[in-house]
Each structure stands twice: as C-alpha cells, then as structure tokens.
Protein backbone atom coordinates (compact mmCIF):
# COMPACT_ATOMS: atom_id res chain seq x y z
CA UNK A 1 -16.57 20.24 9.65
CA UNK A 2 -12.94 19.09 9.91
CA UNK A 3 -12.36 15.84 11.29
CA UNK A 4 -11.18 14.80 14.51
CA UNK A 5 -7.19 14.15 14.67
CA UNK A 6 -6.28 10.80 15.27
CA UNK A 7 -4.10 9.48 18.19
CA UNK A 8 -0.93 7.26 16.77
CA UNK A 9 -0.11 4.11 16.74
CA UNK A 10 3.36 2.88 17.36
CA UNK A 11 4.26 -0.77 15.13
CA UNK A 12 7.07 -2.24 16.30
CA UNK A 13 8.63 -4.90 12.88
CA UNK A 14 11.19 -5.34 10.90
CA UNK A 15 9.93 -3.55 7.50
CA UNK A 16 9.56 -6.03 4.10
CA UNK A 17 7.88 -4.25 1.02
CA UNK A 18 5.53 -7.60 1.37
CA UNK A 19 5.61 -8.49 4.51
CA UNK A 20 1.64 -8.65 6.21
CA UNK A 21 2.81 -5.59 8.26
CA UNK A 22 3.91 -3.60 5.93
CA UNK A 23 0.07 -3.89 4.21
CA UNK A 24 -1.59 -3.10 7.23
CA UNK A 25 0.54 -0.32 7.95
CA UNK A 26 -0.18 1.40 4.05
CA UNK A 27 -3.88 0.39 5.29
CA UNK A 28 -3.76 2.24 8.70
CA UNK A 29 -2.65 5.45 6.86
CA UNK A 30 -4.91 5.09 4.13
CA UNK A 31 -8.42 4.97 6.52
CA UNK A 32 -6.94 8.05 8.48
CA UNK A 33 -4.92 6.53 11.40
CA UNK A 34 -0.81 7.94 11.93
CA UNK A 35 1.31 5.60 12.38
CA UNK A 36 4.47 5.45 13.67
CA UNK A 37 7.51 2.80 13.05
CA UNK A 38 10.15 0.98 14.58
CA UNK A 39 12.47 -1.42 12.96
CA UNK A 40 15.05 -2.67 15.06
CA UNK A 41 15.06 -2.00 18.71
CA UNK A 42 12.55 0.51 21.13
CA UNK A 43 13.59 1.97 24.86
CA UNK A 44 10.29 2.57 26.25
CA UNK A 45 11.77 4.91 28.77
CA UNK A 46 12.74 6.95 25.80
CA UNK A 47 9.65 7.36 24.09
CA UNK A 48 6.72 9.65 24.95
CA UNK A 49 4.32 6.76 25.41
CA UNK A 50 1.83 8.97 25.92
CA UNK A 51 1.41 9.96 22.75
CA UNK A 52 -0.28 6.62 21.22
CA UNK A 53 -3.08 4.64 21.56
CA UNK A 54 -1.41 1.39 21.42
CA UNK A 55 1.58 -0.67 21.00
CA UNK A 56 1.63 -3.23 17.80
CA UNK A 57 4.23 -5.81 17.21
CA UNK A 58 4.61 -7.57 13.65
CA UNK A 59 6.16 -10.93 13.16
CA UNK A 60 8.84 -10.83 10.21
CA UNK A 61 10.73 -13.05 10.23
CA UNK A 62 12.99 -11.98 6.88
CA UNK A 63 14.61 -9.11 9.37
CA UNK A 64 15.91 -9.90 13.17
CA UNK A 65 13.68 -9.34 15.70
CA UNK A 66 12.57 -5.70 17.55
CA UNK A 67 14.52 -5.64 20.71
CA UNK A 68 12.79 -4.21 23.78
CA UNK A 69 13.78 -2.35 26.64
CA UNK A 70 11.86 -0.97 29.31
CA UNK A 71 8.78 -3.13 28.72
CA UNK A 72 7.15 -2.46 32.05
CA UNK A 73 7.06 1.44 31.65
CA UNK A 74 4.02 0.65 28.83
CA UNK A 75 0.69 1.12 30.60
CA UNK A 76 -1.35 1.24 26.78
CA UNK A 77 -2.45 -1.67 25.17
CA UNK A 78 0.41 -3.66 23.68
CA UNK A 79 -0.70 -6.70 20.63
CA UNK A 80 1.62 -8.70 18.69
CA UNK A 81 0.79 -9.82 15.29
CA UNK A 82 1.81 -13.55 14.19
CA UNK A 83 2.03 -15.04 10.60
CA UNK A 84 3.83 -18.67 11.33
CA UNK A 85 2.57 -21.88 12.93
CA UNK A 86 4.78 -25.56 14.23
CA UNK A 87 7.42 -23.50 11.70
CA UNK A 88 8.17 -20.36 14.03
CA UNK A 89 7.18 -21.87 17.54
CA UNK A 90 9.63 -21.64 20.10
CA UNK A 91 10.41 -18.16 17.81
CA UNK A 92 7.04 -17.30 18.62
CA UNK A 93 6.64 -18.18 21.99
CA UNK A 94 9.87 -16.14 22.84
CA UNK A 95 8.79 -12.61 21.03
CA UNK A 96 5.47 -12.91 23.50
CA UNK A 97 7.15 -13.58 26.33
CA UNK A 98 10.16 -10.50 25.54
CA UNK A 99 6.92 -8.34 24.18
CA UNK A 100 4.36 -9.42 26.87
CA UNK A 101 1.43 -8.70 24.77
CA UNK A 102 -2.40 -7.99 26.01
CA UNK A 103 -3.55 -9.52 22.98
CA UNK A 104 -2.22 -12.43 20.53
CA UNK A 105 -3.45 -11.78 17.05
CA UNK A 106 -3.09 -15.16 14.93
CA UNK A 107 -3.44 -15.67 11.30
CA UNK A 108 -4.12 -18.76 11.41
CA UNK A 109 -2.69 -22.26 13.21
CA UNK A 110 -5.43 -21.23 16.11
CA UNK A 111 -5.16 -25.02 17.55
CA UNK A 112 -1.49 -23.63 19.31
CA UNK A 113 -3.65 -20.86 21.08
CA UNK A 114 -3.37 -22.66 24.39
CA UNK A 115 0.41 -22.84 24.35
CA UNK A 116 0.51 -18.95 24.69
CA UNK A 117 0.28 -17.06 28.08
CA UNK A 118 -2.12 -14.14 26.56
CA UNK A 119 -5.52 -14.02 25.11
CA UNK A 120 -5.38 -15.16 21.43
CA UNK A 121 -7.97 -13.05 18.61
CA UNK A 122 -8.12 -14.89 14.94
CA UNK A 123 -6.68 -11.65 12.53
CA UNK A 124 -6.21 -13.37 8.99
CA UNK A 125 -4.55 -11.77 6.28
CA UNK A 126 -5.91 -9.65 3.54
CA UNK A 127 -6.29 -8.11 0.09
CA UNK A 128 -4.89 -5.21 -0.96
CA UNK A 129 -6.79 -4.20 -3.67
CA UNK A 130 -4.36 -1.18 -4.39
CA UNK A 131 -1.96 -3.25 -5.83
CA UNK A 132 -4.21 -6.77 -6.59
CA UNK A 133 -6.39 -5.84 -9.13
CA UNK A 134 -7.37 -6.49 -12.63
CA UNK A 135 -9.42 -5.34 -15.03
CA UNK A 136 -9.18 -7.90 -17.63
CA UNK A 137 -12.09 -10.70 -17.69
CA UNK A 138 -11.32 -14.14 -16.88
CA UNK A 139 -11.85 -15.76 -20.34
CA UNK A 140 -9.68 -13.01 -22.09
CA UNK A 141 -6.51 -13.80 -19.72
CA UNK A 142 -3.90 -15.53 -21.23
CA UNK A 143 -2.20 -17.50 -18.75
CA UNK A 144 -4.78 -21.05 -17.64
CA UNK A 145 -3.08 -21.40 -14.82
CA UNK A 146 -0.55 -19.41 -12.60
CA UNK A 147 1.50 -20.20 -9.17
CA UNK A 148 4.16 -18.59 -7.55
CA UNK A 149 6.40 -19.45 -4.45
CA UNK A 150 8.34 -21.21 -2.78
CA UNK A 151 9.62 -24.55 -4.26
CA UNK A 152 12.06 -25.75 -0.84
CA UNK A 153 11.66 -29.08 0.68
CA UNK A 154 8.63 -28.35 2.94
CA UNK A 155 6.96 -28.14 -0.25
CA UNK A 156 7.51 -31.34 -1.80
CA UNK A 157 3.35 -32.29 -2.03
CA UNK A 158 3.26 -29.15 -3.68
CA UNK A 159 6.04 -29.22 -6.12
CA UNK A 160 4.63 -33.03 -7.07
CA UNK A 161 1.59 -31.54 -8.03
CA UNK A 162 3.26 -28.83 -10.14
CA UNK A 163 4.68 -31.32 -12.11
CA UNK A 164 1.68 -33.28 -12.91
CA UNK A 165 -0.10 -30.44 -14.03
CA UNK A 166 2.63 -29.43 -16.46
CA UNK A 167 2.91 -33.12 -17.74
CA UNK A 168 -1.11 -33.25 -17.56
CA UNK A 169 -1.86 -29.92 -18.77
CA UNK A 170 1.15 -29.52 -21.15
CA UNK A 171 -1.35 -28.13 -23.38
CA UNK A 172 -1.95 -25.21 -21.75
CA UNK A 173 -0.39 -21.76 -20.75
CA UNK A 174 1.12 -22.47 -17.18
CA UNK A 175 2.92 -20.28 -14.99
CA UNK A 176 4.77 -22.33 -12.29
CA UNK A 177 8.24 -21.08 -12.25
CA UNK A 178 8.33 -17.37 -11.84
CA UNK A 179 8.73 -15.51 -8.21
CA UNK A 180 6.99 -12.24 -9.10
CA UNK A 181 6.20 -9.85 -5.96
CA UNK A 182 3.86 -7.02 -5.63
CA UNK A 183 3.04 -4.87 -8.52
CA UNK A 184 4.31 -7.94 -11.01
CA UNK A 185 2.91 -10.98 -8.86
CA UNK A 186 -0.45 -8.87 -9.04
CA UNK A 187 0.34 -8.57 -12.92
CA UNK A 188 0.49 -12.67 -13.35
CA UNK A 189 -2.68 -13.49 -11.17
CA UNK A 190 -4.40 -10.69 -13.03
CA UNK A 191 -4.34 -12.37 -16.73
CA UNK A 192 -4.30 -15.91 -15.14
CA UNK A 193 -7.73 -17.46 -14.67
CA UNK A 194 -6.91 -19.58 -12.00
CA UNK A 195 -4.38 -18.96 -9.42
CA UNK A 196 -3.03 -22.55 -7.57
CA UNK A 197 -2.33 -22.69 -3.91
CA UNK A 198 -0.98 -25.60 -1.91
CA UNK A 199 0.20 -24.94 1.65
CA UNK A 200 3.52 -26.81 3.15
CA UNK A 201 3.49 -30.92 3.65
CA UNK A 202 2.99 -31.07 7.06
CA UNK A 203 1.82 -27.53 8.16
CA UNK A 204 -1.34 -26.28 6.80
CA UNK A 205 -0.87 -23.10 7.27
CA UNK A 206 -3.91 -20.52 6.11
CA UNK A 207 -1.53 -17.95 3.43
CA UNK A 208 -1.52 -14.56 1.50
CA UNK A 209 -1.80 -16.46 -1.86
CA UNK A 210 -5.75 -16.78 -1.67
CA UNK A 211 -6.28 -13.54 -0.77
CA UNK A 212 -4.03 -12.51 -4.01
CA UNK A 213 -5.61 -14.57 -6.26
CA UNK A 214 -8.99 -13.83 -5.53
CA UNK A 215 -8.32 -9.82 -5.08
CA UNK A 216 -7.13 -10.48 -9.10
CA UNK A 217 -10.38 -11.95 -9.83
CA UNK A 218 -9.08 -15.22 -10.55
CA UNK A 219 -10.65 -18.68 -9.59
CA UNK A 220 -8.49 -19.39 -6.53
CA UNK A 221 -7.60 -23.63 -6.48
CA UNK A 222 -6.66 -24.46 -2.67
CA UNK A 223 -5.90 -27.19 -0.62
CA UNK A 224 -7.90 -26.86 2.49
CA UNK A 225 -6.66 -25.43 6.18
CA UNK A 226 -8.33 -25.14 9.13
CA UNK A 227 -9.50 -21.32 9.10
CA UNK A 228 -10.30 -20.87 5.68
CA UNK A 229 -13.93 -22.08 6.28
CA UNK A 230 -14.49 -19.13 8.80
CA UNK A 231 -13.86 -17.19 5.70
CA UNK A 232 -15.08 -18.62 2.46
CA UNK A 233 -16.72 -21.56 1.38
CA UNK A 234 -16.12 -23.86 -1.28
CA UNK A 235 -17.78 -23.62 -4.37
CA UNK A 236 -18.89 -20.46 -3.80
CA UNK A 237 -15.77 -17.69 -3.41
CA UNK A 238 -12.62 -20.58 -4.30
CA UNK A 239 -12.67 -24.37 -5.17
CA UNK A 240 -11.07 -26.81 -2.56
CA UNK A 241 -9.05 -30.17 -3.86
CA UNK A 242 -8.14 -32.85 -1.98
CA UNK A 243 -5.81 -35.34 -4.12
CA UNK A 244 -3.65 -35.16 -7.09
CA UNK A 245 -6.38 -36.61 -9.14
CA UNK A 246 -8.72 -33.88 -8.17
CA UNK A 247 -6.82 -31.02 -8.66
CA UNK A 248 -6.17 -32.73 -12.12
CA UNK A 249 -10.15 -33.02 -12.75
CA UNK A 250 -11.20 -29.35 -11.62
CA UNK A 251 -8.43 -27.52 -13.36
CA UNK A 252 -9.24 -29.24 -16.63
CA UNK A 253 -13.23 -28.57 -15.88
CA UNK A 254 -13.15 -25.24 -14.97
CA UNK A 255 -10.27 -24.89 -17.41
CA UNK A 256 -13.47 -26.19 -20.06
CA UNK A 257 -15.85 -24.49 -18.43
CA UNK A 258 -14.88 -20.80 -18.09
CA UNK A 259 -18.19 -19.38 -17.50
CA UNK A 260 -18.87 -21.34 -14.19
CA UNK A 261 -15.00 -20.45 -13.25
CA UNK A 262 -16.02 -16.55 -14.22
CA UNK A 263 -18.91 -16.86 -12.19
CA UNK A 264 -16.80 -18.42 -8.35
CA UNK A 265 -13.80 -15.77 -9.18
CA UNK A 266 -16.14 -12.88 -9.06
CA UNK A 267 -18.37 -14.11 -6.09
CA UNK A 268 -14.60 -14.34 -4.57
CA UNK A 269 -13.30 -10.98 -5.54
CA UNK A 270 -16.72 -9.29 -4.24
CA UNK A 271 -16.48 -10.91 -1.13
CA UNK A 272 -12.91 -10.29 -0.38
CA UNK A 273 -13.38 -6.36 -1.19
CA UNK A 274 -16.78 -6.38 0.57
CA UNK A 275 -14.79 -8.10 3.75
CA UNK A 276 -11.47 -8.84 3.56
CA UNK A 277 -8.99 -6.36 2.88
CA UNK A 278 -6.59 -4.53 4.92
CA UNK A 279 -8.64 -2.17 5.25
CA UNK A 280 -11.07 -3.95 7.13
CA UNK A 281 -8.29 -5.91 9.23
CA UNK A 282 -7.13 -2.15 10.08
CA UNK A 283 -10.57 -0.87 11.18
CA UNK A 284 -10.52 -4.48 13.06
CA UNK A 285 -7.61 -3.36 14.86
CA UNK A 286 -8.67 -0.50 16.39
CA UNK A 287 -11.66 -1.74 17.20
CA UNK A 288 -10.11 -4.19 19.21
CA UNK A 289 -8.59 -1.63 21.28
C-alpha cells in the first residue's frame, strides 16, 4: 500500500552546513516530511501558503536574518526555533516580535521564557548519528582526550582548564587545538575516549558538543547547565565536574579506568540514539503541530 503524501513544511533560516537547522532539516527529509527553504527574505503574499502545514523559523546567527513581509496573510501555524541565551537577547526578542510566532521553541536558557510574548516549548538539540558515529571501541582510540571550539574571551574558564590539563596530563594524547566540523569533528570524537565540554563564563548555555560526543560513543566530561538534567543524568549517560581540581581527578580516573568509562559512553550513546536525535526532535515537531 503506498503511503500517504506528506504536506510541506516551509523553514525560514539562513543555511550553515552545521547550523541546528540545517540537521533538522536533513532529519525532516529523511523520516518522510518535504521541506521547503528560504534563506534570506519571504513575501507571504507571494507564496501559496496553502500548500504547507506550517511555518518554521531557525535562529542562525552566522547569516543575516530572514526578512518578512506580509506576516499577517499566514493563518498556519508559524514556530521559531532559538539556539542563544543573555548572548542573542534583544536579537532574539526582535526576530519574535518581526516573526510573531505561535510557538517559541528553546534549546535551552528556559529561565528567559517569561521575557517572550508567545508560548515557550523546551526543543534541545540533537545527534545526528549519520555523520557522529564510530565504530572503534573506547580503549582502542587513540586520542585520551579531545575538545574542539571556540577559544574567544567568553571562554576564558574554559581555556584555563585546557591548559591545566595539557600541563597535568602532558602525558597523554590531547586534542585541544583543532576546529574540525562535521564529517572530521565526528572523526576526532570517534577515536577520542573522552570528549571535554565547558560552556561560556557567565552563560551556561546547554550545547551541540554533548550530543557529539556521546553520538561518537565517547565518555562526554561536562560542566553542568540547567537543562541537561531533563536529559541525562550524571554518572549514568556523561560525567559532570564542578572545579578545576575535579575535572583534573575524573579525567585521570576514567583515563585509568577505561572499562567503567566504556561502560557511561555506551549507556550515553544508547540513550541518545534511543531518544535524542534529530530524528526524534523532527517527529517532535510535527507533533507539536
């Protein structure tokens, strides 16, 4: 029996080959739904509106904003997508009030739902396991420890901590220094056995980097952020520090103990693929319409 067609949906960002929409876009396609894009500006009055089942909007903030005309001809759902917290505010608060969506869609930073005029729907990132993968086991890889990202001033806690491990754990194989994307980020978390995450100084901001790490069945070492616990719990999918010294302590242990770290990384990469990829935040999506 052939399958029923799908109605469209229309998403409205400024295209990145990484950028969070451009995964759940690849994921829309890939469990059956057509989607449609616009990069740079969209006339409502010019397009047959009729034709969709909803109206998305994607935060990117590496390309200019969509511009919008002809907002109140829309009469289907419209939901913007957001990535940024304190960072991309007043940014923020602008694009909902030019976009006027039905729904807010946060990834995280949920404590500035109030200052939005819209209902707000927690919609964290994901895996994609298409291109974050690995096959090799944890105690074969041949990097200890792996990071990559940003090293700008917001990140000064982080970059501190960078350096101790590399004085601390000169011993080792780390990988601090590289800025690898897609296809050859996926290739350094995938022979690392744990991948380090820190989020900015003074926004703790829920990222992408957990979601990588554990997709490449490494042992994901995080700071902690508000949201993570609604999605994974310490000790059990990732391992949580809270100081210099005891990021120091539980890299070196689990560093000496690569059973127990086998054991965490593939409780995380089971539960991310059984949950969390963007696959699921795609079928979320429509359910939400």
């Amino acid at each position: 029996m052939k399958a029923a067609k799908q109605t469209p949906l229309l998403m409205c960002y400024g295209k990145t080959p990484y950028t969070p929409g451009s995964y759940l876009e690849r994921a829309l396609r890939n469990i059956g739904t057509p989607v449609d894009t616009v990069e740079k500006e969209v006339d409502f009055a010019k397009i047959d509106l009729g034709k969709y089942k909803a109206i998305l909007f994607v935060e990117s903030p590496a390309r200019p904003p969509v511009v919008v005309a002809n907002r109140n001809l829309v009469k289907i759902p419209v939901i913007h997508w957001i990535h940024h917290g304190e960072n991309r505010l007043d940014t923020n608060l602008e694009l909902v009030a030019a976009y006027r969506p039905d729904l807010l869609l946060m990834s995280h930073s949920l404590h500035l739902a109030p200052l939005f005029s819209t209902s707000v729907e927690f919609f964290p990132f994901g895996a994609d396991p298409h291109i974050f993968r690995s096959d090799i086991p944890l105690p074969d890889r041949t990097v200890d420890i792996a990071f990559a990202g940003s090293h700008t001033s917001i990140y000064a806690e982080r970059d501190a901590n960078l350096r101790s491990m590399e004085t601390s754990l000169s011993q080792r194989n780390c990988s601090f220094r590289k800025r690898p994307y897609l296809e050859k980020l996926s290739e350094l978390y995938g022979n690392s056995k744990i991948v380090f995450n820190q989020t900015a100084d003074h926004i703790k901001t829920f990222n992408m980097r957990i979601f990588e790490g554990m997709g490449c069945g490494a042992l994901v070492l995080t700071d902690d952020t508000p949201e993570q616990s609604r999605l994974f719990q310490d000790g059990k999918h990732y391992i949580i520090f809270h100081s210099t010294e005891d990021l120091l302590e539980k890299a070196r242990y689990y560093l000496d103990h690569l059973d127990e770290a086998a054991k965490i990384a593939a409780a995380g990469h089971k539960h991310v693929l059984k949950a969390h990829t963007y696959e699921h935040r795609a079928r979320q999506l429509l359910e939400l319409f």
